[in-house]
Protein backbone atom coordinates (compact mmCIF):
# COMPACT_ATOMS: atom_id res chain seq x y z
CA UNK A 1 45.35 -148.69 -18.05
CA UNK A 2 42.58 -148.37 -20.81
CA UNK A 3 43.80 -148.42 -24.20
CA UNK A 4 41.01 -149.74 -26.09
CA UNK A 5 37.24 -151.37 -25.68
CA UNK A 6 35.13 -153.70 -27.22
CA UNK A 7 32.26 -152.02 -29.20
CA UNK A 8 29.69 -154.50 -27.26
CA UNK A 9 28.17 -153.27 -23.68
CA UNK A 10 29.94 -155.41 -20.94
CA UNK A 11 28.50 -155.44 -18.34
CA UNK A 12 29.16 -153.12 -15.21
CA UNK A 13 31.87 -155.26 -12.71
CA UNK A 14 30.63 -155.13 -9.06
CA UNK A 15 32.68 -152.16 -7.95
CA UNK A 16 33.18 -153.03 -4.01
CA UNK A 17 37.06 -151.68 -4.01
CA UNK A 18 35.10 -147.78 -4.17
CA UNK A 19 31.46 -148.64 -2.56
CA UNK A 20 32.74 -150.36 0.68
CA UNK A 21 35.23 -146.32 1.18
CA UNK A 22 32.03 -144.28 -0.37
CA UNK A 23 31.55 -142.19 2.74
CA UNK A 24 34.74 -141.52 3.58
CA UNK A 25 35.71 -140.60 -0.39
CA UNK A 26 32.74 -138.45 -0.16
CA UNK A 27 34.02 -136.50 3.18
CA UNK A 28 37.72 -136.16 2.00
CA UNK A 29 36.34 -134.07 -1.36
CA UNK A 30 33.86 -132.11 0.81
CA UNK A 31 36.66 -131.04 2.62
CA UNK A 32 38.29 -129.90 -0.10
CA UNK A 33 35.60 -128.34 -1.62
CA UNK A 34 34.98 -126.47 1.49
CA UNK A 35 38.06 -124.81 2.00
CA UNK A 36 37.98 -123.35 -1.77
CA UNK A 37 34.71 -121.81 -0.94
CA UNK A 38 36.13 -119.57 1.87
CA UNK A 39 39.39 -118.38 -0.27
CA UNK A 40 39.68 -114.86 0.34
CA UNK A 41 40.55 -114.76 -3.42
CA UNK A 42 37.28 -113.98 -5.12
CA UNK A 43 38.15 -114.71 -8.29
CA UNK A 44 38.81 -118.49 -7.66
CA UNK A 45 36.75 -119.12 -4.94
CA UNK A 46 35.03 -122.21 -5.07
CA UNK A 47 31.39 -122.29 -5.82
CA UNK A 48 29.89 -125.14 -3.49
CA UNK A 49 28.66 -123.34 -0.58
CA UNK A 50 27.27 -126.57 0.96
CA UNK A 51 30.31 -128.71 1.62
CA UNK A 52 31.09 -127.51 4.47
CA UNK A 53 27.77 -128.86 6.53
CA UNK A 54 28.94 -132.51 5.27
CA UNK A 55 31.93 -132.92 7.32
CA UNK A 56 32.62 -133.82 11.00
CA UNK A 57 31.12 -131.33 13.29
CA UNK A 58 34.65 -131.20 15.07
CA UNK A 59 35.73 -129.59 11.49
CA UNK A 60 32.79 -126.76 10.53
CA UNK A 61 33.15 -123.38 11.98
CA UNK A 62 37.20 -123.83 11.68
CA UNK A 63 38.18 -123.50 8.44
CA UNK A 64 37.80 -119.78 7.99
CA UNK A 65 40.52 -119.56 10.37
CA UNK A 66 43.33 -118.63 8.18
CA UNK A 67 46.13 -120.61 9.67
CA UNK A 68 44.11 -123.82 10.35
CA UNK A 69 43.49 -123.67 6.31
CA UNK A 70 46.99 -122.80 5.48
CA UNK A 71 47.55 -125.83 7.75
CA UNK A 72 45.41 -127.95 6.05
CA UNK A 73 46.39 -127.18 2.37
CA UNK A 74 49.85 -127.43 3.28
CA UNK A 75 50.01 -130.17 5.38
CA UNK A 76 47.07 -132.46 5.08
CA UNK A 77 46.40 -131.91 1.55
CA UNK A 78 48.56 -134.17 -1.36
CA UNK A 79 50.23 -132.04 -3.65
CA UNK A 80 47.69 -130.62 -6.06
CA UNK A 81 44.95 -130.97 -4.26
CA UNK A 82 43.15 -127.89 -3.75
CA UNK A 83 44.04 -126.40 -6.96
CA UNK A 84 42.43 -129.34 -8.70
CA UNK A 85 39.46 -129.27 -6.42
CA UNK A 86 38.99 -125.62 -7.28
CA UNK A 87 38.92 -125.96 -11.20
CA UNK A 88 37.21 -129.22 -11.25
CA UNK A 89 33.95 -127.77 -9.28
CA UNK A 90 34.44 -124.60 -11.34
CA UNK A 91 33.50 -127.13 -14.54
CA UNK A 92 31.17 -129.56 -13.41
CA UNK A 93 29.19 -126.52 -11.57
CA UNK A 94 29.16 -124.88 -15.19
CA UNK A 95 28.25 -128.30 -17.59
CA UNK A 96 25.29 -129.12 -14.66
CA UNK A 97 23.82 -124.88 -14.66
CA UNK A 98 24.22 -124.98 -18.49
CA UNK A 99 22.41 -128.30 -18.79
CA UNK A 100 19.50 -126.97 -16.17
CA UNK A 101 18.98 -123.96 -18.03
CA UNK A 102 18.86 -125.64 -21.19
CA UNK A 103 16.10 -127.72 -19.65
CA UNK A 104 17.97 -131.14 -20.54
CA UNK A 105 14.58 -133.59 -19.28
CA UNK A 106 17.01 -135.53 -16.97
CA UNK A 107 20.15 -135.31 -15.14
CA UNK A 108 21.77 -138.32 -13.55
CA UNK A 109 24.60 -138.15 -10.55
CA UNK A 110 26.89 -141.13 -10.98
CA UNK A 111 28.37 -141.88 -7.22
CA UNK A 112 26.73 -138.72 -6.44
CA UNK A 113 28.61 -138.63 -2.85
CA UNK A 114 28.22 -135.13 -0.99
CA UNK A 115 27.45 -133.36 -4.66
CA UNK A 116 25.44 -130.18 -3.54
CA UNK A 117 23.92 -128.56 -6.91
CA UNK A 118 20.81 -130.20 -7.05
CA UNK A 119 20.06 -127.79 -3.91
CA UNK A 120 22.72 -125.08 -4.98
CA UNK A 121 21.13 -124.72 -8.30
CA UNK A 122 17.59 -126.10 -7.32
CA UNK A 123 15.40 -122.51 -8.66
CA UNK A 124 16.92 -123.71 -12.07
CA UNK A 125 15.84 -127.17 -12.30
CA UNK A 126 12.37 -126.28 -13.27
CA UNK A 127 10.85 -129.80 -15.05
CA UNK A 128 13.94 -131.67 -14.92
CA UNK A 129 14.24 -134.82 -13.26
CA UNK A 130 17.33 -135.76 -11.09
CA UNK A 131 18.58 -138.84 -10.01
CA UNK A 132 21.08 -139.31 -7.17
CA UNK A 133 22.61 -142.85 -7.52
CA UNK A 134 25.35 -143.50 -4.80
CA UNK A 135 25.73 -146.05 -1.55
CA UNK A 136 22.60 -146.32 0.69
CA UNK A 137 24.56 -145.20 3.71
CA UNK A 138 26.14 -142.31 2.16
CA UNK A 139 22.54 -141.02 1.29
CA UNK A 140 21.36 -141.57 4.04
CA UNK A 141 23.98 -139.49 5.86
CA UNK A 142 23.59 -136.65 3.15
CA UNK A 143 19.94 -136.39 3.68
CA UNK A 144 19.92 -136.25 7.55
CA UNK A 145 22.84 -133.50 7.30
CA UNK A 146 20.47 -131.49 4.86
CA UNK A 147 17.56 -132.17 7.10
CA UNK A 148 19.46 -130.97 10.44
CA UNK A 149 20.34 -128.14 7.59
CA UNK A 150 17.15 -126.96 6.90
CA UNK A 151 17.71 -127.75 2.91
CA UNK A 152 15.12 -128.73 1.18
CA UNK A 153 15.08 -131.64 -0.96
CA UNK A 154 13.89 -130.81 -4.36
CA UNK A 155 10.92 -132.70 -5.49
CA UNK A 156 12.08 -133.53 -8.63
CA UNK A 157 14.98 -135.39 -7.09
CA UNK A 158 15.09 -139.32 -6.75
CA UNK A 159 17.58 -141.04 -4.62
CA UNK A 160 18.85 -144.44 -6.08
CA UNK A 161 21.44 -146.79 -4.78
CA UNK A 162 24.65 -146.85 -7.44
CA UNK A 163 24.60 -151.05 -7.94
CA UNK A 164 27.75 -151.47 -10.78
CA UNK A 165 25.06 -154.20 -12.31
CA UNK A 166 23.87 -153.01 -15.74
CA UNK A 167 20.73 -155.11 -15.55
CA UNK A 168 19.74 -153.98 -11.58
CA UNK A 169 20.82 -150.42 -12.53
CA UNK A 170 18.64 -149.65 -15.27
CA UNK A 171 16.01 -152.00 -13.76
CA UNK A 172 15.78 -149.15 -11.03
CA UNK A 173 16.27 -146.24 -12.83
CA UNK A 174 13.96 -147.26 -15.33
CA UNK A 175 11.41 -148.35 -11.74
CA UNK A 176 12.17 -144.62 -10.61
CA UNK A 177 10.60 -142.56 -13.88
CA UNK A 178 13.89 -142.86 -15.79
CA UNK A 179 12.81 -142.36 -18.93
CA UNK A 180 16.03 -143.82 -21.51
CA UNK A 181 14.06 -142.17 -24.53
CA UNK A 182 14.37 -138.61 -23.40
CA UNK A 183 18.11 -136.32 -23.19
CA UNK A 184 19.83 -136.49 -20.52
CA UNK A 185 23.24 -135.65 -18.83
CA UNK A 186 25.13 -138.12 -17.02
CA UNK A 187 27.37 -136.65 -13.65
CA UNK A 188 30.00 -138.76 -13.24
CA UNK A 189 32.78 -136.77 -10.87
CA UNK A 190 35.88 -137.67 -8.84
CA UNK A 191 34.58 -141.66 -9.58
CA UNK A 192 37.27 -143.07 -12.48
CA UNK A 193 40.59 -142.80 -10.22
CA UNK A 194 38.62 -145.79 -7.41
CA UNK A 195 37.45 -148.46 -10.56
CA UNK A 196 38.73 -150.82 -12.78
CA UNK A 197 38.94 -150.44 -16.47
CA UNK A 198 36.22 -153.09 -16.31
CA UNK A 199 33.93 -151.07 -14.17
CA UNK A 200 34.30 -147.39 -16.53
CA UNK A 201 34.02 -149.50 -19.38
CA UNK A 202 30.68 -151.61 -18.08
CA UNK A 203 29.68 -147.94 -17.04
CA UNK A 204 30.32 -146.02 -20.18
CA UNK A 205 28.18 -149.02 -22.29
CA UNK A 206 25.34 -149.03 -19.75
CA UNK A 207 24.76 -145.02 -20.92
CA UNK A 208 25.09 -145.96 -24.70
CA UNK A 209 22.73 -148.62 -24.19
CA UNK A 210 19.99 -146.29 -21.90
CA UNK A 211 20.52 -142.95 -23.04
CA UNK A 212 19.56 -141.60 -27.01
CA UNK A 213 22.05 -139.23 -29.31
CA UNK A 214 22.96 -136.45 -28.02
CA UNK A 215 22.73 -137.45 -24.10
CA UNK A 216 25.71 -136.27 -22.79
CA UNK A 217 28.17 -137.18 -20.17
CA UNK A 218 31.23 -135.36 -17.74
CA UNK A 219 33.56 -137.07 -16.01
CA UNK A 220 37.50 -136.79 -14.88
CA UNK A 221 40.00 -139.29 -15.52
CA UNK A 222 43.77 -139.54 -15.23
CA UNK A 223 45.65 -139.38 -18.69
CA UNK A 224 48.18 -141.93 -18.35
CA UNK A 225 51.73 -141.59 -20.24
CA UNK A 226 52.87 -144.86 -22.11
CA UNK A 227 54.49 -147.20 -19.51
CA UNK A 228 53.18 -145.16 -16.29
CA UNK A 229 51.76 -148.33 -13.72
CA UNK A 230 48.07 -147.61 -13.56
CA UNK A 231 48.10 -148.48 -9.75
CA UNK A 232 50.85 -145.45 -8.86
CA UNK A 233 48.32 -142.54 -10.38
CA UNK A 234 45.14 -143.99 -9.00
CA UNK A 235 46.40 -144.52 -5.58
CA UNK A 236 48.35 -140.81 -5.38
CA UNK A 237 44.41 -139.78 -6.37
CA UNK A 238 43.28 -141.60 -3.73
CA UNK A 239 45.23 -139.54 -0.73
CA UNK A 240 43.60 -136.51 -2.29
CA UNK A 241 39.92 -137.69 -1.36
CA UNK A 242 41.03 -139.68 1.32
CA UNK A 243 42.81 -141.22 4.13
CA UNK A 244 40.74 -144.47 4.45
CA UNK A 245 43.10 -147.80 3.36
CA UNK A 246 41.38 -148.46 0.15
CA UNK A 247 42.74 -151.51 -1.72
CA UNK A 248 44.81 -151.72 -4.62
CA UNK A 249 43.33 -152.43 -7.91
CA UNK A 250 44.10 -152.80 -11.66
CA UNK A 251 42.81 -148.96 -11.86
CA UNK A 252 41.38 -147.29 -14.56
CA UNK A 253 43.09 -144.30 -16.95
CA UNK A 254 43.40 -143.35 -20.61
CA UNK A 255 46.64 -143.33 -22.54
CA UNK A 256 47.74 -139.97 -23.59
CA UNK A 257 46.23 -138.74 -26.82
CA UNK A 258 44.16 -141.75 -26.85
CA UNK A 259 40.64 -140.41 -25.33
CA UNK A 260 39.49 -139.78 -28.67
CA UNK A 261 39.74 -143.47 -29.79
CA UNK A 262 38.97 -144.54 -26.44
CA UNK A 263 35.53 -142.50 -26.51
CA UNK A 264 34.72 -143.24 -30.41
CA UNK A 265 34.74 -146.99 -29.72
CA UNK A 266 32.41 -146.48 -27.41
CA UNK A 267 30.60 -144.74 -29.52
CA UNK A 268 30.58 -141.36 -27.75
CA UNK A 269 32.18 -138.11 -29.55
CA UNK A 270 34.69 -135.39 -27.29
CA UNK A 271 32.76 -132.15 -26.98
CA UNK A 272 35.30 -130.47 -24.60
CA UNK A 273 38.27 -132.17 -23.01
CA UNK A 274 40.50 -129.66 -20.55
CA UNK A 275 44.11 -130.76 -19.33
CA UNK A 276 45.46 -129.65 -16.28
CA UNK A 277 47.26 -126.60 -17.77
CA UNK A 278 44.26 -125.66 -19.31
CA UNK A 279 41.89 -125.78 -16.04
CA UNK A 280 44.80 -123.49 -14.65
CA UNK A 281 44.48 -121.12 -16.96
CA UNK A 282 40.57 -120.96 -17.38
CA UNK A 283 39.75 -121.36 -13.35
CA UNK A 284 43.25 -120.68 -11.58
CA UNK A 285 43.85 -117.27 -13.14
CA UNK A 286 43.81 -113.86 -11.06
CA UNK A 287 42.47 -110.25 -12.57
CA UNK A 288 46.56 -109.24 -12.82
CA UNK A 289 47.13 -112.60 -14.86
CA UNK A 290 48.76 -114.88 -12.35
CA UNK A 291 47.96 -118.07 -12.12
CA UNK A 292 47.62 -119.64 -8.34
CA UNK A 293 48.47 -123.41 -7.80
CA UNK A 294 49.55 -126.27 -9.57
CA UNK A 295 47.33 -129.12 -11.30
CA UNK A 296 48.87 -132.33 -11.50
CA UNK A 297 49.62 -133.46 -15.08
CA UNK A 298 47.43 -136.43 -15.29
CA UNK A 299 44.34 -134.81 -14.07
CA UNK A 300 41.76 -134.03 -17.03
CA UNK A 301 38.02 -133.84 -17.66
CA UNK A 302 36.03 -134.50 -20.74
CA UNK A 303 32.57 -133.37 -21.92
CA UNK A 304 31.37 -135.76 -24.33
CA UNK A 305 28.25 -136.94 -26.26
CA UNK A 306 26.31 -140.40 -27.02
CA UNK A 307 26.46 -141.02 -30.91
């Protein structure tokens, strides 16, 4: 559990524990995302078209069947799930649009996985450069599924390997056109709940150090209560994504009413930070007011800017 940081850059831990289960992380939140974007409830139907041509080919085709996706939410699903999955794409799909249409020079995907919007969203990227950065095998999976898928790759796109090495990292970004003068917004979803404090913190000082004011940053974490063990949260996150064994670490989460101090000593300022009741209420909520599913407590994303 992350109370605190040093103000220096450390740098970014080696992050095996989540590169070694990349592929099958990525495939358990395709899932997910997939069944939201076939609820026959338009008003919360999730946005990411795509996921569904990422998972086994045993799986597409089925999940419009209404009682093999009640089956699945029900039964395969950990509590929370799906409604979390729904309201987190809801909010990363609106920070990444915004950010396109704004014409931000760069946009970076942090353990990119099976993310879809560079090709979802790819008539708004006009001039800005994207950068992919997850495991070699997982992109190379992703690109012969959009191949066989007849999506095209935009051009302003760069795949990168994710390396948690500060040095190698911005060595090849940098190598790749990154340009760490120019705006730019940082992806970083579904990645905190698999790393150590170590790795978020090496992470979060590597975009300090390579990214000027105003650069700006999304990612989830879990908001830990005082005296909650780190290990419980991250691994009930875990069944969510996945079924693959991953190992136990010392995981990463923010005290309660701490990611303000957490952030500022990192020298990064909250521009938006949603709790779980409030993603129900902004991406959960019918047209007669009801509110469908149930986010777990801990779950919470935050918007937030380099100083």
């Amino acid at each position: 559990m992350s109370e605190s940081v040093n103000n220096t850059a450390p740098p970014i831990a080696n992050g095996e524990s989540f590169k070694d289960q990349s592929l099958e992380i990525a495939r358990g939140a395709a899932l997910v995302r997939a069944l939201a974007a076939v609820d026959e409830r338009e008003e919360i139907r999730g946005g990411d078209c795509l996921a569904e041509i990422f998972l086994a080919e045993d799986r597409q085709g089925s999940l419009s069947d209404p009682v093999i996706k009640e089956w699945l939410i029900k039964n395969y699903l950990p509590y929370g799930a799906y409604a979390y999955s729904i309201a987190r794409t809801a909010y990363f799909d609106h920070v990444v649009q915004q950010a396109l249409r704004d014409n931000v020079p760069q946009v970076v995907f942090l353990s990119a996985g099976y993310d879809s919007r560079p090709y979802r969203f790819s008539k708004d990227i006009g001039e800005t450069r994207i950068f992919e950065l997850d495991d070699p095998k997982t992109q190379q999976r992703k690109k012969e599924v959009l191949q066989r898928a007849n999506i095209a790759i935009p051009e302003q796109l760069t795949y990168l390997p994710m390396y948690y090495n500060s040095v190698v990292l911005r060595e090849n970004l940098l190598t790749a056109g990154f340009d760490n003068t120019r705006q730019t917004l940082f992806v970083w979803e579904g990645a905190t709940y698999y790393l150590t404090t170590e790795e978020v913190d090496g992470a979060l000082g590597f975009i300090k150090s390579n990214a000027p004011a105003g650069s700006t940053i999304c990612f989830d974490y879990n908001s830990v209560s005082p005296g909650m063990p780190g290990k419980e949260s991250m691994n009930e996150m875990k069944e969510i994504m996945t079924t693959a064994d991953v190992a136990e670490v010392d995981s990463f989460g923010i005290e309660e009413g701490q990611l303000g101090t957490f952030l500022g000593k990192m020298e990064f300022i909250v521009l938006e930070n949603l709790t779980a009741e409030e993603l129900e209420k902004k991406f959960l909520t019918l047209r007669d007011g009801s509110t469908v599913g149930k986010i777990p407590a801990r779950h919470c994303i935050v918007y937030a800017s380099v100083l």
